[in-house]
N, C-alpha and C. Protein backbone atom coordinates (compact mmCIF):
# COMPACT_ATOMS: atom_id res chain seq x y z
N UNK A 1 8.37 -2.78 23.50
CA UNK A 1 7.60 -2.06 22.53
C UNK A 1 6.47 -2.94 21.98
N UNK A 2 6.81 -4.08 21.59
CA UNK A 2 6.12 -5.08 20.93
C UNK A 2 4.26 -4.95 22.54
N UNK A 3 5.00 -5.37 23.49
CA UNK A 3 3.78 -5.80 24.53
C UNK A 3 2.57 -4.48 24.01
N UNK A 4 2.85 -3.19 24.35
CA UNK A 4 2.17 -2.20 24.26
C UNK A 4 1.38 -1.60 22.64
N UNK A 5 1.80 -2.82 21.57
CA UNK A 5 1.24 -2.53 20.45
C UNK A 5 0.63 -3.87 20.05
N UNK A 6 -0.74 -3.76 19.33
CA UNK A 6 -1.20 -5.08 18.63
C UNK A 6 -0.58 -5.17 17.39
N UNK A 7 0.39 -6.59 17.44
CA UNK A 7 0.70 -6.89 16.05
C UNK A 7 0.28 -7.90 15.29
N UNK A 8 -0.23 -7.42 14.23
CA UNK A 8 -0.66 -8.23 13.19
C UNK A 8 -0.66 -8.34 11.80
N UNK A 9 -0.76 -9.11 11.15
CA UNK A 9 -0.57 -9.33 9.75
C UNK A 9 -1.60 -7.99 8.62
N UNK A 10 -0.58 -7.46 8.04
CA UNK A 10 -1.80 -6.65 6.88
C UNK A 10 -1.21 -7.19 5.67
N UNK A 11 -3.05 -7.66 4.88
CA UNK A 11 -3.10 -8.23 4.06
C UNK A 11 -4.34 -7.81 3.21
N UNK A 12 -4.30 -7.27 2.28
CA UNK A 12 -5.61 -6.75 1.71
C UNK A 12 -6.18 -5.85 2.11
N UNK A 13 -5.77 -4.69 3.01
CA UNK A 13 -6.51 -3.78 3.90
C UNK A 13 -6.15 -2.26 2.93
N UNK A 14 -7.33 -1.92 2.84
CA UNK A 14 -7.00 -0.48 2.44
C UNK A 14 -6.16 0.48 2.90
N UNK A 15 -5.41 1.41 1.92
CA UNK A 15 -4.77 2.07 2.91
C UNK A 15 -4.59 3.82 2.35
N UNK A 16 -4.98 4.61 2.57
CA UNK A 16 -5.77 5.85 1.87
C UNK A 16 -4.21 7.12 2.09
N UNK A 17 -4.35 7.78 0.65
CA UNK A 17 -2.90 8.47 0.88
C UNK A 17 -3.55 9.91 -0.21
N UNK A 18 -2.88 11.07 0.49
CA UNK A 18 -3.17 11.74 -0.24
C UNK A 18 -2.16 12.93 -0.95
N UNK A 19 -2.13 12.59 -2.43
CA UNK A 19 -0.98 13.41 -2.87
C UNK A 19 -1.12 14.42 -3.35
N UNK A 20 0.08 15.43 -3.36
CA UNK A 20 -0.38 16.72 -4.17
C UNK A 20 -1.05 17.13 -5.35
N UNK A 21 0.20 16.42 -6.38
CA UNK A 21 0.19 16.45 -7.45
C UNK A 21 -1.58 15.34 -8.06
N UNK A 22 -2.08 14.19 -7.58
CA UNK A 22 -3.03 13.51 -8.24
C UNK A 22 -4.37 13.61 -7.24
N UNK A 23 -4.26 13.83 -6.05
CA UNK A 23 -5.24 14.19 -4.99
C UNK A 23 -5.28 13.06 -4.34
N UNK A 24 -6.42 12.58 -4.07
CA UNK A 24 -6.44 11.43 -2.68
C UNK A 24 -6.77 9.87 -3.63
N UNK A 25 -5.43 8.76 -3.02
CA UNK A 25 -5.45 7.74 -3.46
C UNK A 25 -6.42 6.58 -2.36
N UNK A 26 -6.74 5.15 -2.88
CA UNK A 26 -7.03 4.59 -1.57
C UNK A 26 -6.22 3.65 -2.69
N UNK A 27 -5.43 2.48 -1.59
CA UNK A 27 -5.05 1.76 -2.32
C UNK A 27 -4.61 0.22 -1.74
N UNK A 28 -4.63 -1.19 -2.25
CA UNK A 28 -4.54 -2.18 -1.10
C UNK A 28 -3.42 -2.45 -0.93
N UNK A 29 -2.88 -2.56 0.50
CA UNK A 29 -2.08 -3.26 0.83
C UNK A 29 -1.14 -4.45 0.63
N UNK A 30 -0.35 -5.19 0.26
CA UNK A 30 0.23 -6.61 0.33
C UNK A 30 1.39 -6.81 0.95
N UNK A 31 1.67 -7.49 1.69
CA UNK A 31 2.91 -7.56 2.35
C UNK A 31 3.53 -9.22 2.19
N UNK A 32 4.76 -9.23 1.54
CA UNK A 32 5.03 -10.44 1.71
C UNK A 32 6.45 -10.95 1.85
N UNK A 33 6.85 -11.51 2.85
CA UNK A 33 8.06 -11.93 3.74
C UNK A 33 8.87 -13.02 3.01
N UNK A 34 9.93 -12.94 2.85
CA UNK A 34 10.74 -13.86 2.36
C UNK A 34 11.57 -14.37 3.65
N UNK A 35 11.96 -15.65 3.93
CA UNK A 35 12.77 -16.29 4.57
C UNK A 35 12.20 -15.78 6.03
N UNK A 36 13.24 -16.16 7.09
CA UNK A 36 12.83 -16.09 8.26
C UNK A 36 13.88 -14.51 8.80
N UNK A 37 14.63 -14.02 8.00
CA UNK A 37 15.48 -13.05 8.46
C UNK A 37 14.87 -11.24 8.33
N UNK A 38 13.61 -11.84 8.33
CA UNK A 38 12.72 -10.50 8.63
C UNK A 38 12.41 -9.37 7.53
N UNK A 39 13.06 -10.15 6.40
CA UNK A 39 12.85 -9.10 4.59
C UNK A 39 11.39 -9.28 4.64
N UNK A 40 11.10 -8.35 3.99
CA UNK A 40 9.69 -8.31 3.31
C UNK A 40 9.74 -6.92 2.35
N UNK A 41 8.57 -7.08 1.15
CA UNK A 41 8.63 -6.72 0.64
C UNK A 41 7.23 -6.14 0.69
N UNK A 42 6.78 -4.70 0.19
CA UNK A 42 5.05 -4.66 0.52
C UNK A 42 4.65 -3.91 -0.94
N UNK A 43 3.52 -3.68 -1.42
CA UNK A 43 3.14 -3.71 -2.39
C UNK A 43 2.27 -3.08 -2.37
N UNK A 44 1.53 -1.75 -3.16
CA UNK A 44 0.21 -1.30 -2.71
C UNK A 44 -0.10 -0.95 -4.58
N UNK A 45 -1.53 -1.38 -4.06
CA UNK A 45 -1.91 -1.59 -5.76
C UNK A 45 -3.38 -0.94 -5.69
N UNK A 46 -4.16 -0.47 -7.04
CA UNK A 46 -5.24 0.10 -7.47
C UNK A 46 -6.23 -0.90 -7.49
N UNK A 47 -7.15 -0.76 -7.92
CA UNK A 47 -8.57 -1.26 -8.08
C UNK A 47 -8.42 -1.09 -9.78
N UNK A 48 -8.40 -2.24 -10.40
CA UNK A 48 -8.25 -2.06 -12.09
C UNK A 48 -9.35 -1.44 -12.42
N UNK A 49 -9.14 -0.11 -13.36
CA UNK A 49 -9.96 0.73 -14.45
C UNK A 49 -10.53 1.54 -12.89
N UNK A 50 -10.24 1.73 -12.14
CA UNK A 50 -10.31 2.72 -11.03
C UNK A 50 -10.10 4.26 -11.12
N UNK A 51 -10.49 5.23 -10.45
CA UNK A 51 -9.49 6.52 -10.59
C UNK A 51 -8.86 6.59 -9.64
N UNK A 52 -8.14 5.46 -9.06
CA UNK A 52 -6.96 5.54 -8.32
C UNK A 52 -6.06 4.38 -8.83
N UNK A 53 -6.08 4.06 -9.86
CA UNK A 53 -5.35 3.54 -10.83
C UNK A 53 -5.03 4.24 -11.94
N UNK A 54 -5.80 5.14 -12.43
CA UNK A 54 -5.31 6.30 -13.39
C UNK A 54 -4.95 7.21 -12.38
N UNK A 55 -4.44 7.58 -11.59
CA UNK A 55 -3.72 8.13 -10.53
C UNK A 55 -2.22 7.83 -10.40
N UNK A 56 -2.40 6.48 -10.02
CA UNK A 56 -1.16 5.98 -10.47
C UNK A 56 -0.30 6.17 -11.47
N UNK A 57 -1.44 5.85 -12.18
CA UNK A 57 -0.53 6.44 -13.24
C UNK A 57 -0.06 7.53 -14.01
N UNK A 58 -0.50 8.93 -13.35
CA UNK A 58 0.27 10.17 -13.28
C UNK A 58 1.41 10.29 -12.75
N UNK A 59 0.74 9.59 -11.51
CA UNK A 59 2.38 10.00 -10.38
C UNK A 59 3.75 8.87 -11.17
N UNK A 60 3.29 8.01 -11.95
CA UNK A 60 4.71 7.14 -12.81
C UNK A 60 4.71 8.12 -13.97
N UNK A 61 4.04 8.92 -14.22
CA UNK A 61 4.66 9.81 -15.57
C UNK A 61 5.51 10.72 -14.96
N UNK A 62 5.14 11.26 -13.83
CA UNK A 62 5.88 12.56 -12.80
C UNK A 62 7.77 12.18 -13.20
């Protein structure tokens, strides 16, 4: 599986989602790996004072 796909690190890359309830988010990426046993944890965050940061924060009142 691996040969037939390019794999690579995402780090800071936009990544655009669109919800019902707040309409269309874009939001960045972070991904970050603990130890060598393949955990990771990923993270997608707003643009501060954004309207996809007051977005966010509808969908945490929901």
């Amino acid at each position: 599986m691996w040969v037939r796909h390019e794999v690579r690190v995402r780090r800071g890359e936009p990544q655009h989602f669109r919800r019902p309830k707040v309409g269309d988010l874009t939001l960045v990426i972070e991904v970050m790996r603990f130890g060598d046993d393949g955990r990771r944890m990923t993270v997608y965050q707003a643009e501060p004072g954004s309207a996809d940061e007051a977005a966010l924060g509808k969908l945490a009142a929901l």
